[in-house]
Protein backbone atom coordinates (compact mmCIF):
# COMPACT_ATOMS: atom_id res chain seq x y z
CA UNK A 1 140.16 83.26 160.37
CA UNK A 2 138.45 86.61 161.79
CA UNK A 3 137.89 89.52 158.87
CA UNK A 4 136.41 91.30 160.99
CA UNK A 5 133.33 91.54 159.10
CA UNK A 6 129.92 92.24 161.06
CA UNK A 7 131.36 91.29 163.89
CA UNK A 8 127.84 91.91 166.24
CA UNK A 9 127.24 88.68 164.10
CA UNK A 10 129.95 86.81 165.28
CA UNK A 11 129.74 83.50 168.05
CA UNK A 12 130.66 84.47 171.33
CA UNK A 13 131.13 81.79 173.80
CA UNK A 14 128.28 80.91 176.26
CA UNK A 15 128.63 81.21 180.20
CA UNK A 16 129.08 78.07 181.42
CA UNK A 17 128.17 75.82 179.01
CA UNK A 18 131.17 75.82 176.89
CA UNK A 19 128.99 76.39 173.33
CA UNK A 20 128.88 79.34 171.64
CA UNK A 21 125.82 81.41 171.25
CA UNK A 22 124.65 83.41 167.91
CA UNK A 23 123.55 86.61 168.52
CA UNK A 24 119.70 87.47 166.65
CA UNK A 25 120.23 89.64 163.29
CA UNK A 26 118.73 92.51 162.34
CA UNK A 27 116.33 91.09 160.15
CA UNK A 28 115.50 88.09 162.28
CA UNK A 29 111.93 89.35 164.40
CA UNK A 30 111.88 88.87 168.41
CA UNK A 31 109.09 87.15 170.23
CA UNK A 32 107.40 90.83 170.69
CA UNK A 33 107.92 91.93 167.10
CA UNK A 34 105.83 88.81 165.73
CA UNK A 35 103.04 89.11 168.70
CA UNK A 36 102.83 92.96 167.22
CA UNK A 37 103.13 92.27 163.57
CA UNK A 38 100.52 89.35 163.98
CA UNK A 39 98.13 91.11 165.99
CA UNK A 40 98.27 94.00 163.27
CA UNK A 41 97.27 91.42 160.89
CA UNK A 42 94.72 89.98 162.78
CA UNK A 43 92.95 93.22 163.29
CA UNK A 44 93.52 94.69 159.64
CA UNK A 45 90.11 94.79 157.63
CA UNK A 46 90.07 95.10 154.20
CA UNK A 47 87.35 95.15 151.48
CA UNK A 48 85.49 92.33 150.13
CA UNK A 49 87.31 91.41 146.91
CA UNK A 50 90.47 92.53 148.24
CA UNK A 51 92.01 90.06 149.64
CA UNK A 52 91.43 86.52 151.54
CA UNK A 53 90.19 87.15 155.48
CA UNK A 54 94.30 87.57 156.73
CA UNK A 55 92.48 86.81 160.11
CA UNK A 56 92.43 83.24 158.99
CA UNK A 57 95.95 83.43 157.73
CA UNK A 58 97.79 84.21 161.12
CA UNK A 59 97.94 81.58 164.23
CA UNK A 60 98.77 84.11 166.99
CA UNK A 61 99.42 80.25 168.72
CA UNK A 62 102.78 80.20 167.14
CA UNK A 63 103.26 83.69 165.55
CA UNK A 64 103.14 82.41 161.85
CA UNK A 65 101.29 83.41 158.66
CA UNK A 66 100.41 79.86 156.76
CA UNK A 67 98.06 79.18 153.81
CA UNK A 68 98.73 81.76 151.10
CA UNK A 69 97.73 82.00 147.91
CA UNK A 70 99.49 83.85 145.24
CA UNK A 71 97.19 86.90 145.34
CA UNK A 72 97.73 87.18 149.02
CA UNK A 73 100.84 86.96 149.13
CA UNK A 74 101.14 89.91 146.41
CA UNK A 75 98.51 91.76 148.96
CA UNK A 76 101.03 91.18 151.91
CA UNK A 77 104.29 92.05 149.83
CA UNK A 78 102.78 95.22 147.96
CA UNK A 79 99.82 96.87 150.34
CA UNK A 80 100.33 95.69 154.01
CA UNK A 81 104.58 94.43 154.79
CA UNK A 82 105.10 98.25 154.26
CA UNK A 83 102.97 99.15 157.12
CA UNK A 84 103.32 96.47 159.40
CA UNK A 85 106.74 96.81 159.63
CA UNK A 86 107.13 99.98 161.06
CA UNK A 87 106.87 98.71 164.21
CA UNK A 88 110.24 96.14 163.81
CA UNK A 89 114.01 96.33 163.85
CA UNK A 90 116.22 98.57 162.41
CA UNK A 91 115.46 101.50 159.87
CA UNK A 92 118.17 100.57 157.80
CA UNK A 93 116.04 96.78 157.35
CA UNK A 94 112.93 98.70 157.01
CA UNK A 95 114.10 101.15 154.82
CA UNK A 96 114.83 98.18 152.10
CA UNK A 97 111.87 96.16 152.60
CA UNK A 98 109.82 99.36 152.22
CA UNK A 99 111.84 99.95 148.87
CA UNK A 100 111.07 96.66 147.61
CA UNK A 101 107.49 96.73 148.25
CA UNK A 102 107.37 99.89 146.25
CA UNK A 103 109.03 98.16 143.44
CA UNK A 104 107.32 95.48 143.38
CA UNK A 105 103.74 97.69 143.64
CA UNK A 106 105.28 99.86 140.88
CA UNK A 107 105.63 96.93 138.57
CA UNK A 108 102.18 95.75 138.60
CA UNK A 109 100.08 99.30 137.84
CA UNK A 110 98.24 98.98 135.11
CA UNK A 111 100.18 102.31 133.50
CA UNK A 112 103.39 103.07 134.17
CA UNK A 113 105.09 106.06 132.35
CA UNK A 114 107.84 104.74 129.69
CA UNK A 115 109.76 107.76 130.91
CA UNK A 116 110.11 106.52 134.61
CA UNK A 117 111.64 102.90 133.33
CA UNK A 118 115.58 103.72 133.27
CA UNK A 119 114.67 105.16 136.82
CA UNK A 120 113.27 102.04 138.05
CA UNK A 121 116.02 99.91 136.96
CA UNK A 122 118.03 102.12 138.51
CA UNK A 123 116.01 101.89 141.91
CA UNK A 124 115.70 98.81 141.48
CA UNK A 125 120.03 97.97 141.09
CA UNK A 126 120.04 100.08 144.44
CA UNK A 127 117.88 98.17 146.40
CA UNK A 128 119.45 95.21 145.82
CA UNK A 129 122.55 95.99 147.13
CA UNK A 130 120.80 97.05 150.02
CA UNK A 131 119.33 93.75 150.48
CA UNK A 132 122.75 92.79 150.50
CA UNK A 133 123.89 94.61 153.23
CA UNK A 134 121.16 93.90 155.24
CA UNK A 135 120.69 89.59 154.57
CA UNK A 136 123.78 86.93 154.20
CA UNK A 137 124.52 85.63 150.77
CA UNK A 138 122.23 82.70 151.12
CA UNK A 139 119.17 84.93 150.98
CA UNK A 140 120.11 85.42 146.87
CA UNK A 141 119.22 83.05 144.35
CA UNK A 142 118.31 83.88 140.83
CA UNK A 143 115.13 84.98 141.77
CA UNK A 144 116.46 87.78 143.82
CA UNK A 145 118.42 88.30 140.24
CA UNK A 146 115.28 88.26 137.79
CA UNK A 147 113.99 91.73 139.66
CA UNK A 148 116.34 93.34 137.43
CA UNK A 149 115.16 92.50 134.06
CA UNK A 150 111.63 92.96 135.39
CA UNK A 151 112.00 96.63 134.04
CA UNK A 152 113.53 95.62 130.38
CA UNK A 153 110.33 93.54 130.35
CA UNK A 154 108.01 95.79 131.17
CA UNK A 155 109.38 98.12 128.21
CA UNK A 156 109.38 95.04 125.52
CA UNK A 157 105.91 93.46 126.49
CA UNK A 158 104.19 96.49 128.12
CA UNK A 159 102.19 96.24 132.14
CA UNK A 160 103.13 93.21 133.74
CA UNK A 161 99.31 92.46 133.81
CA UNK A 162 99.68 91.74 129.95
CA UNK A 163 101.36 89.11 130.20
CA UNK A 164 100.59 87.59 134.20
CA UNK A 165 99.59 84.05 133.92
CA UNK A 166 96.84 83.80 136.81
CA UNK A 167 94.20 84.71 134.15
CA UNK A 168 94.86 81.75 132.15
CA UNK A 169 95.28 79.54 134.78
CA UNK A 170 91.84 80.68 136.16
CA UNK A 171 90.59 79.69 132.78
CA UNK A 172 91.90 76.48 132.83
CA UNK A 173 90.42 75.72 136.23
CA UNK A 174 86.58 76.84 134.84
CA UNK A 175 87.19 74.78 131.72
CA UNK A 176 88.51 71.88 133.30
CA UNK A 177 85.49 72.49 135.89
CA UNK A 178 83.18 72.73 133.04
CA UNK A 179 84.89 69.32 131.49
CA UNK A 180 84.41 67.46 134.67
CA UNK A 181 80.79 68.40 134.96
CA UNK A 182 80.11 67.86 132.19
CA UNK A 183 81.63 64.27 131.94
CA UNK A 184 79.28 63.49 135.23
CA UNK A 185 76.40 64.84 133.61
CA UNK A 186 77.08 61.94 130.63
CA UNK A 187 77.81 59.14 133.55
CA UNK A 188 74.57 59.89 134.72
């Protein structure tokens, strides 16, 4: 049954073949948009301390990122998607990815003003339905849900540094360090 919905998404059949071909979407990149984002990456410097060497990250062999770690990817999503991606797609797709990475670089500042919270949530309810428009309902999960009550957490626990778990976990990796050397030490 046609709706009629997006219909520059829809199959149309192939030349001679007799299959049907899917046209690209707007958020899906073209050969030349990943050689350009991935060169970007390649060639983008950055402090020592500030992130892992994103040289290392990208394969410009098959125009992927691989081997993240969480504070990389937080790097990518808050500091350098909003930037590379001026060079992609449509402005609509930009436009929302732009938003998000705002959001999500809003959330983690050490101070954020209690008056700008109802705002945010706000902002936040908007961009989501933007996402919407702009990715098919497989994209959301509850994940994509939990950005709302990112806000309403922020105002009952304070920064979302407070309360991040990656300092913990780095203690647990020194003490269980510490354990293991010091269990050698008593082999020895």
């Amino acid at each position: 049954m046609n709706l009629d919905i997006r219909p520059e998404l829809h199959p149309t059949p192939a030349a001679q073949s007799g299959k049907m071909d899917l046209p690209g979407t707007s958020y899906n990149l073209t050969t030349d948009e990943k050689r350009v984002v991935c060169q970007w990456l390649r060639a983008v410097k950055v402090p020592t301390g500030f992130s892992s060497n994103i040289k290392s990250l990208v394969s410009m062999k098959d125009l992927t990122l691989t081997s993240f770690n969480a504070h990389d990817c937080h790097i990518m999503l808050t500091v350098f998607l909003p930037i590379v991606i001026r060079a992609i797609g449509p402005e609509y797709v930009k436009m929302v990815i732009t938003r998000l990475s705002y959001y999500f670089n809003w959330i983690t500042q050490e101070v954020i003003d209690e008056a700008e919270l109802p705002g945010m949530k706000q902002f936040i309810a908007e961009t989501i339905c933007q996402l919407d428009m702009c990715f098919p309902p497989s994209y959301f999960d509850i994940m994509l849900h939990l950005m709302m009550h990112m806000v309403d957490q922020i105002q009952d626990l304070g920064p979302v540094y407070l309360h991040q778990m990656w300092m913990y976990k780095r203690f647990m990796s020194t003490l269980i360090d510490t354990s293991i050397t010091m269990l050698t030490q008593r082999a020895l």
